[in-house]
Protein backbone atom coordinates (compact mmCIF):
# COMPACT_ATOMS: atom_id res chain seq x y z
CA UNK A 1 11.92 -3.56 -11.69
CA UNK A 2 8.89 -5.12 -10.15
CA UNK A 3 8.54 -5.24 -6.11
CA UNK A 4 6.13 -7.15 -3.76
CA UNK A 5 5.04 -5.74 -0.96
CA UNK A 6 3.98 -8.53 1.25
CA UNK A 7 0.29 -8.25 3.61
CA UNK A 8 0.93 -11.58 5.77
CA UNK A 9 -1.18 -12.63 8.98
CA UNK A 10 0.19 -11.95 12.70
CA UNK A 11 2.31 -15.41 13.06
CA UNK A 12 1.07 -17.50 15.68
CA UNK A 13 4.73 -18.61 15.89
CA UNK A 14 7.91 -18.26 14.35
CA UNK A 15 7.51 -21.54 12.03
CA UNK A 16 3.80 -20.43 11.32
CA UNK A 17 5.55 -17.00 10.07
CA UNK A 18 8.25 -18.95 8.11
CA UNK A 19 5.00 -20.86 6.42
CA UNK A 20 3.65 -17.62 5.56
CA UNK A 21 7.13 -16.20 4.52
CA UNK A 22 7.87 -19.12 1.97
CA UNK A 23 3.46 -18.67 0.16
CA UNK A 24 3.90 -15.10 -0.07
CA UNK A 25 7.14 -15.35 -1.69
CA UNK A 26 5.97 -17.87 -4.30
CA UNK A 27 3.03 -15.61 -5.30
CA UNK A 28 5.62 -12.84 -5.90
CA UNK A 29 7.80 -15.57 -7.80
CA UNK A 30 4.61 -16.64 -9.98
CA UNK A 31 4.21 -12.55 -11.01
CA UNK A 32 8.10 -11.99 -11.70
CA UNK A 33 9.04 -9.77 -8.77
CA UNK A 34 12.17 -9.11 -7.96
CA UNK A 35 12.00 -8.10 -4.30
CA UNK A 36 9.70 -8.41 -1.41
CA UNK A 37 9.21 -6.92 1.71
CA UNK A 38 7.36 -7.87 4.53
CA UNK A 39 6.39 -5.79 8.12
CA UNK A 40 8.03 -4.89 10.91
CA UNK A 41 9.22 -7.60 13.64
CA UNK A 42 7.69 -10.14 11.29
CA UNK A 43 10.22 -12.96 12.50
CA UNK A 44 9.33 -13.84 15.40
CA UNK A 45 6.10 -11.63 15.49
CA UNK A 46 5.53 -8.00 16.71
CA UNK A 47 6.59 -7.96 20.88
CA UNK A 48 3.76 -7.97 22.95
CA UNK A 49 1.37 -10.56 20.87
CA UNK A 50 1.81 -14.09 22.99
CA UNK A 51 5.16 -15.57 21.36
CA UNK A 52 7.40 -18.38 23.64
CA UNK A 53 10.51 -16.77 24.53
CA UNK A 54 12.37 -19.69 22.83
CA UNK A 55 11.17 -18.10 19.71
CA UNK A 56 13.13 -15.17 20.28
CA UNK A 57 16.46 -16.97 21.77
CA UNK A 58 19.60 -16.49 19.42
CA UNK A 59 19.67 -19.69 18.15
CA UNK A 60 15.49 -19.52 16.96
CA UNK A 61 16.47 -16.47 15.34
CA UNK A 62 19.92 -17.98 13.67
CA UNK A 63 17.89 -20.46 12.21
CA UNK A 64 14.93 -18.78 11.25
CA UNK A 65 17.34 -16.39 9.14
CA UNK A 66 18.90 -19.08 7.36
CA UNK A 67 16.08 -20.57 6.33
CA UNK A 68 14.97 -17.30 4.87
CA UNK A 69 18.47 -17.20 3.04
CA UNK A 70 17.33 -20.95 1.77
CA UNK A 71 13.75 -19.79 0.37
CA UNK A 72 15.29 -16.41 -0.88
CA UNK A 73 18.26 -18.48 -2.98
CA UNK A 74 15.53 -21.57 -4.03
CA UNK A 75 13.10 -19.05 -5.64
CA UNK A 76 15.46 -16.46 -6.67
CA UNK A 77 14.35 -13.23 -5.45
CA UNK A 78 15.33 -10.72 -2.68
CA UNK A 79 13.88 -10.77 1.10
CA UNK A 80 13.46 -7.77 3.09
CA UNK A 81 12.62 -9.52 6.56
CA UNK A 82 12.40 -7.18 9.53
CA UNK A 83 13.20 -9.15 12.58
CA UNK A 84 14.46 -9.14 16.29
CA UNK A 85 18.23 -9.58 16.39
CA UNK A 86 20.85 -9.69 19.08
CA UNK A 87 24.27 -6.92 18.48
CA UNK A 88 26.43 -6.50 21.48
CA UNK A 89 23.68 -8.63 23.77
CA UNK A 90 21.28 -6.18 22.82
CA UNK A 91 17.91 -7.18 21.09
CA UNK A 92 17.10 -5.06 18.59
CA UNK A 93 14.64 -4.02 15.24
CA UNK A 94 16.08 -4.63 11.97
CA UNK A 95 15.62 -5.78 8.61
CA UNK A 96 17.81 -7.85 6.62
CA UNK A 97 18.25 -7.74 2.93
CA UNK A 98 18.81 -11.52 1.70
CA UNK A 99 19.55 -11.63 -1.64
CA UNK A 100 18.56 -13.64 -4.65
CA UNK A 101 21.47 -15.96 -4.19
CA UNK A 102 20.47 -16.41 -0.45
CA UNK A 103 23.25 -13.92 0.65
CA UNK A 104 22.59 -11.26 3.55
CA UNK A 105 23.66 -8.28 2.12
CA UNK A 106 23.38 -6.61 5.27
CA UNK A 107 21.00 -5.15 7.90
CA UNK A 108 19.03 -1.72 8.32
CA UNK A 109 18.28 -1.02 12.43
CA UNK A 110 15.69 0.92 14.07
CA UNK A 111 17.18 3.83 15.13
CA UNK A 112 14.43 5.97 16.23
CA UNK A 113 11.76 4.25 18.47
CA UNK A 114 8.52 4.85 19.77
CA UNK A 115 8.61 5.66 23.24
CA UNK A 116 6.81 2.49 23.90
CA UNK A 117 9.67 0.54 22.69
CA UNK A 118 12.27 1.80 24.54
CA UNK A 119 11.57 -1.43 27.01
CA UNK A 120 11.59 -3.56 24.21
CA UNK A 121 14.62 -2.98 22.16
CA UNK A 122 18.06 -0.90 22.12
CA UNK A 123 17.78 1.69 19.33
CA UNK A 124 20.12 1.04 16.09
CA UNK A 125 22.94 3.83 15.50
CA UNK A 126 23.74 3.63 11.89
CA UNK A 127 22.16 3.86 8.69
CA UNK A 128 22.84 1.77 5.50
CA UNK A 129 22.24 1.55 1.45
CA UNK A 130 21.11 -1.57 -0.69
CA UNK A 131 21.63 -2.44 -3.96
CA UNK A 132 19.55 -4.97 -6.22
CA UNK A 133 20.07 -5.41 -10.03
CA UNK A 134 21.54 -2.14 -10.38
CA UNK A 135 18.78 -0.25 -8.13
CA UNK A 136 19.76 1.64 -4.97
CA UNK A 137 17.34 1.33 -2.07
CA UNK A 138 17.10 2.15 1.92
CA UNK A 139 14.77 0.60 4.81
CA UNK A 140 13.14 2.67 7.14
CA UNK A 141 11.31 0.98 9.76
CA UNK A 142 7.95 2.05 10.90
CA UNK A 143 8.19 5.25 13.67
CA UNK A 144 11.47 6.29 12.64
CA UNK A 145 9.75 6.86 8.77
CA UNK A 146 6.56 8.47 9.08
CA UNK A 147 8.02 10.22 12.52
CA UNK A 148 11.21 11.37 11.26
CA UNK A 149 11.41 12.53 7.97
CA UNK A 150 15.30 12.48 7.50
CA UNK A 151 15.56 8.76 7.32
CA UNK A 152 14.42 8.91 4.08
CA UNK A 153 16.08 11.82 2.72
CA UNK A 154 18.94 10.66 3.96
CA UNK A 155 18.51 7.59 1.56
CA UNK A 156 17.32 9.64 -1.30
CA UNK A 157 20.92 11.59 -0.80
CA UNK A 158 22.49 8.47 -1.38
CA UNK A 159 21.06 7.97 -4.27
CA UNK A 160 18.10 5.52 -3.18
CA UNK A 161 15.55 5.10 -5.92
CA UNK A 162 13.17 3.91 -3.44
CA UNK A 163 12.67 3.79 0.44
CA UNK A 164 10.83 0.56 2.22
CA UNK A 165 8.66 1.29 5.32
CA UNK A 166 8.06 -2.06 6.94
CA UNK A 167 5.64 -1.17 9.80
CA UNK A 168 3.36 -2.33 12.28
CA UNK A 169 -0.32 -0.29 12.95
CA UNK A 170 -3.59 -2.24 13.65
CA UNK A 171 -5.49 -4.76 15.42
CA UNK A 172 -7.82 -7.98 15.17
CA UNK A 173 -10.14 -6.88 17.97
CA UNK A 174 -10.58 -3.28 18.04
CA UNK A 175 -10.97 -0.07 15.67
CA UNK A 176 -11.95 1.18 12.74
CA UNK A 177 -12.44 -0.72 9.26
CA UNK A 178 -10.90 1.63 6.84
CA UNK A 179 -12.25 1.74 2.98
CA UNK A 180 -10.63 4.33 0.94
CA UNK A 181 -6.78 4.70 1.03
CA UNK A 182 -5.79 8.31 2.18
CA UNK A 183 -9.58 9.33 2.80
CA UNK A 184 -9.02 12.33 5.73
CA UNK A 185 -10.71 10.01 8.17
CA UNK A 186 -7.93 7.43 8.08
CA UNK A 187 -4.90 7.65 10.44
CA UNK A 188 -2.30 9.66 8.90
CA UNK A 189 -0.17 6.77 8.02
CA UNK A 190 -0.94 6.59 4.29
CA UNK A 191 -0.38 10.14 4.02
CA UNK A 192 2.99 9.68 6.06
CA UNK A 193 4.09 7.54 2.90
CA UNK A 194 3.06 9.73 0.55
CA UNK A 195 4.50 12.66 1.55
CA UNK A 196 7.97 11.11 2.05
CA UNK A 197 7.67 10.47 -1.72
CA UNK A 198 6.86 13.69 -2.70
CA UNK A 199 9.32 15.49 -0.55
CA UNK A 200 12.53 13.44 -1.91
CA UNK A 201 11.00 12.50 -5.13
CA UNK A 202 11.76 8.94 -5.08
CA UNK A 203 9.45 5.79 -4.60
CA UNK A 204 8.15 4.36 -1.34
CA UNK A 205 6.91 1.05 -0.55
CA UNK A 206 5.20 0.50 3.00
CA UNK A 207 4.35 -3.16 4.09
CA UNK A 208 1.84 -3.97 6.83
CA UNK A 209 -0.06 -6.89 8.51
CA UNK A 210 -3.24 -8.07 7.11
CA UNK A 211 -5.29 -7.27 10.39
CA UNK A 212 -9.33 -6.36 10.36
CA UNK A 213 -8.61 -3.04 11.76
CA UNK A 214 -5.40 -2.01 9.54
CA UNK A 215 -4.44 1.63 10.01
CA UNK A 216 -2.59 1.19 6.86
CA UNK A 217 -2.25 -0.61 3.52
CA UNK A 218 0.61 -2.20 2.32
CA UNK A 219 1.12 0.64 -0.26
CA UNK A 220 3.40 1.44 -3.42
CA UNK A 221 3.63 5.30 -3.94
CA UNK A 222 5.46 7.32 -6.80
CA UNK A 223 7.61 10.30 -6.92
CA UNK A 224 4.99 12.63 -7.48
CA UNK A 225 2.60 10.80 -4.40
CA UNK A 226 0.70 9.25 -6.21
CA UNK A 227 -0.24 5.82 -5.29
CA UNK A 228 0.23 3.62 -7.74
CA UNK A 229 -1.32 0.48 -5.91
CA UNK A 230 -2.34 -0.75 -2.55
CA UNK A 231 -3.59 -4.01 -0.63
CA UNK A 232 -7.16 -4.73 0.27
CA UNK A 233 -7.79 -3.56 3.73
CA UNK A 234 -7.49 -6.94 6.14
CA UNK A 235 -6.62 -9.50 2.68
CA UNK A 236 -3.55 -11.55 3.29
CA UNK A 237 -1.52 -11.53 0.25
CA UNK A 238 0.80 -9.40 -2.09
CA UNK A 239 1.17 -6.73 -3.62
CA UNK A 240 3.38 -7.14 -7.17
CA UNK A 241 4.42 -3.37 -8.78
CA UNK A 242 6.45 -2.70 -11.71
CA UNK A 243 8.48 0.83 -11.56
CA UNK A 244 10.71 2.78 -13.46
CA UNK A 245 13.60 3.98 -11.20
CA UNK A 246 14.32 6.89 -13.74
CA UNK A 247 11.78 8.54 -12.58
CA UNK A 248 12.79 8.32 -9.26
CA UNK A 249 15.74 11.58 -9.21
CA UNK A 250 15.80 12.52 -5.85
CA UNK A 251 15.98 16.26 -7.05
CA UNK A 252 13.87 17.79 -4.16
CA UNK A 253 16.01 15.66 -1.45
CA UNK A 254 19.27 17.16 -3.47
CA UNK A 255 18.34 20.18 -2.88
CA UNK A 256 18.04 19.96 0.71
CA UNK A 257 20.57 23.20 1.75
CA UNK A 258 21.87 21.31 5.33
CA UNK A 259 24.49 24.40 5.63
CA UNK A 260 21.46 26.49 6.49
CA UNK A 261 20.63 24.13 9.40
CA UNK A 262 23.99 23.76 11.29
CA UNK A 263 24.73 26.00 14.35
């Protein structure tokens, strides 16, 4: 199965990040992937950054998704698009998986937020399990993956073959350039998606902004943490991946003994 992991610009709208949707999924078409993920809150843009509030009204967002559905089903390949989204009058984080046919398959919420978010959105309560051309996959969205651990076990239990970490970390006008993925100076991040690898010995794929002061690549790592390929710091674009998901057992999440941790 190949994957692209999509490194797109902060939109400077909701139809600028549509624009940007639509070119980054043609360069994954033109290299045969098969799914593509792109960062957290990328439709309408990360809170906080200068969007209109019509761009986050219901019927913004209705449309925005179905256009995704339209660009997922006219180039054939599967969308992971982490937006805003209203449940119960609540705005929450999510991603939706659109598939190749322009079908949502379904949604994966944030349910563990920063404790700067808790202004910003209601936290999600349930967790959920993907399937694509016979491969098993879970979303994990940014704090909730490299903060808590058991989202991603929890997908490797269900037999996930790989784990996407759409996130959000960096800035245009402050910080530090990084140069070397994983060097010990860099936030911990990187390391954050390695180790979840290693730990459930499946796959990870974390997708990120292209931002001059990134405190993380959008990065592909294997079961046994080693990362098989990453973006250029600060380059829009994508990243395209082929993997083998038999390598991806989930033995060490398996083992996981949870009758030894229950009072």
């Amino acid at each position: 199965m190949k994957l692209a992991l999509a490194s797109p610009p902060f939109p400077k709208s909701l139809q600028d990040g549509l624009f940007w949707l639509e070119k980054l999924v043609k360069e994954a078409v033109a290299e045969n992937a098969e799914i593509i993920c792109f960062p957290e809150s990328y439709l309408p843009g990360y809170p906080g950054m200068g969007y209109t509030p019509e761009d986050r009204s219901r019927k913004s967002l209705l449309h925005a998704l179905a256009k995704v559905c339209d660009i997922a089903a006219e180039h054939a390949i599967t969308i992971i698009v982490p937006m805003d989204w209203y449940i119960d009058e609540q705005l929450v984080n999510l991603a939706f998986v659109v598939s190749a046919k322009g079908e949502v398959l379904g949604y994966q919420t944030k349910n563990q937020l920063d404790p700067t978010e808790d202004e910003w959105w209601t936290a999600g309560t349930t967790r959920s399990i993907f399937e694509v051309n016979g491969v098993k996959f879970g979303i994990t969205i940014c704090h909730e993956g490299f903060r808590y651990p058991e989202s991603v076990r929890w997908a490797a239990q269900q037999d996930a073959k790989i784990v996407f970490m759409p996130h959000f970390g960096g800035s245009e006008t402050e910080g530090v350039e990084l140069k070397e993925w994983g060097a010990k100076e860099n936030p911990y991040y990187e390391k954050a998606v390695m180790l979840r690898a290693m730990e459930n010995t499946i796959y990870t794929a974390s997708s990120n902004y292209a931002c001059r002061y990134s405190h993380a690549a959008s990065s592909l790592v294997a079961p046994d943490g080693t990362c098989i390929a990453h973006a250029a710091y600060g380059d829009v674009g994508v990243v395209v991946v082929e993997i083998d998901p038999e390598k991806a057992s989930g033995l060490l999440a398996k083992r996981f003994k949870h009758a030894l941790y229950h009072s």
